[in-house]
Protein backbone atom coordinates (compact mmCIF):
# COMPACT_ATOMS: atom_id res chain seq x y z
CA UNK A 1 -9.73 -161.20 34.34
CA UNK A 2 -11.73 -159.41 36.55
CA UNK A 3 -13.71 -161.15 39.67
CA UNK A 4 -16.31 -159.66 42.05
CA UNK A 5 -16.32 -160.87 45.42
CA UNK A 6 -18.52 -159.79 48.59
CA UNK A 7 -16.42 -159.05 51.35
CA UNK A 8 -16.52 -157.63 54.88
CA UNK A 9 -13.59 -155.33 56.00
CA UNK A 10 -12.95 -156.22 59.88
CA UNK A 11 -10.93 -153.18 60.80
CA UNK A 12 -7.63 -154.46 59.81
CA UNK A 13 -8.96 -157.21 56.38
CA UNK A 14 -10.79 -158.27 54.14
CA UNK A 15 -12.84 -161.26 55.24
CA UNK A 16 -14.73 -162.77 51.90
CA UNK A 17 -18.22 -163.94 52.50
CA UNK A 18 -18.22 -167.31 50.18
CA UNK A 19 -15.36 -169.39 48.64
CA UNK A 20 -12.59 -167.53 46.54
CA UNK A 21 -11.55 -168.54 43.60
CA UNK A 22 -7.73 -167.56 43.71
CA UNK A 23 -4.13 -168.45 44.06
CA UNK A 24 -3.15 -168.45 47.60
CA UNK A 25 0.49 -165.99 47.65
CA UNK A 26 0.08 -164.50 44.17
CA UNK A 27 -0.31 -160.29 44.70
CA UNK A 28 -4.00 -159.09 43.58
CA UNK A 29 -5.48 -155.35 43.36
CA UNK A 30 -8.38 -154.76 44.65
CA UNK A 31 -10.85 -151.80 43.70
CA UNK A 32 -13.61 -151.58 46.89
CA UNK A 33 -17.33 -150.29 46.35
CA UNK A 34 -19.46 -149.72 49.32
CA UNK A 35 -22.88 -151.48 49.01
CA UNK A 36 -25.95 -149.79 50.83
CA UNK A 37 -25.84 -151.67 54.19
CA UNK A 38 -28.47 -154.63 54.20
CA UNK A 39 -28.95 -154.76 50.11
CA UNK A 40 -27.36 -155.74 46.65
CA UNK A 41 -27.12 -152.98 45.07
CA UNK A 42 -25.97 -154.88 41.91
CA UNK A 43 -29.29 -157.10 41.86
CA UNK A 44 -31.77 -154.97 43.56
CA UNK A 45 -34.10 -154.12 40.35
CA UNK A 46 -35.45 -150.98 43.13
CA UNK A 47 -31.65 -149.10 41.91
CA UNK A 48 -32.62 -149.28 38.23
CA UNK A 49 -36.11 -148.07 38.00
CA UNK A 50 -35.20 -144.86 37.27
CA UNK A 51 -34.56 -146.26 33.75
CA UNK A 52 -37.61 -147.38 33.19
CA UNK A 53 -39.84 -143.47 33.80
CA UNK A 54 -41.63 -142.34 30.75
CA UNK A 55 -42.91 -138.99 30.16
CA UNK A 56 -46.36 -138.75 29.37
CA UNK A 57 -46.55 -135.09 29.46
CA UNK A 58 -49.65 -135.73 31.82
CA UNK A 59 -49.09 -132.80 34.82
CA UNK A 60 -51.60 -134.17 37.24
CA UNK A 61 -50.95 -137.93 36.54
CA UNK A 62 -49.29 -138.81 39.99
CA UNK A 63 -53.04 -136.33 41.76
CA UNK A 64 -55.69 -138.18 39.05
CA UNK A 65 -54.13 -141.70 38.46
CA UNK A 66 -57.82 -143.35 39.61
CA UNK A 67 -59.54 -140.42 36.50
CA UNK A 68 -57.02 -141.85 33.94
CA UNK A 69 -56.59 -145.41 34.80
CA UNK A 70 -60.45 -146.37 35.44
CA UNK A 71 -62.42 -142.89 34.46
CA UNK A 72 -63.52 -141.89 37.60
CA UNK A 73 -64.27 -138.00 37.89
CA UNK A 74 -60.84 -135.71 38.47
CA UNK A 75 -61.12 -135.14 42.41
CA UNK A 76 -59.44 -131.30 41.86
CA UNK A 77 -60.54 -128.83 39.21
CA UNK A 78 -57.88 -126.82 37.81
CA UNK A 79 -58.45 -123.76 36.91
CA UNK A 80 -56.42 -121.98 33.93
């Protein structure tokens, strides 16, 4: 069974930040992962959007979004 609790570590333990769901004098293990101080890593949809880039083989796409999203003229002419 595994179980994922937020904690803060004090210096010397563990101090949970909500109710715990265990058996008080039974021996756990414990695997720690530091979170980015001030966020959730685990719900923040910001850490996955990575996952959601599509190439569009479009070079200048991030220079001309306002030519190909509502045809305005391209503001730089590229020459080749």
């Amino acid at each position: 069974m595994t179980k994922i609790l937020e904690v803060l570590f004090d210096g010397s333990v563990f101090r949970p930040s909500g109710p715990v769901d265990l058996e008080a004098g039974k021996k756990y293990t414990i695997t720690v992962q530091l979170s980015p101080e001030g966020s959730d890593a685990d719900k923040d949809p910001a850490f996955e959007i990575a996952s959601l880039a599509v190439d569009t083989h479009i070079p200048d796409l991030a220079e001309e979004h306002d030519h190909y999203l509502y045809g305005s003229p391209k503001r730089v002419v590229y020459e080749q």
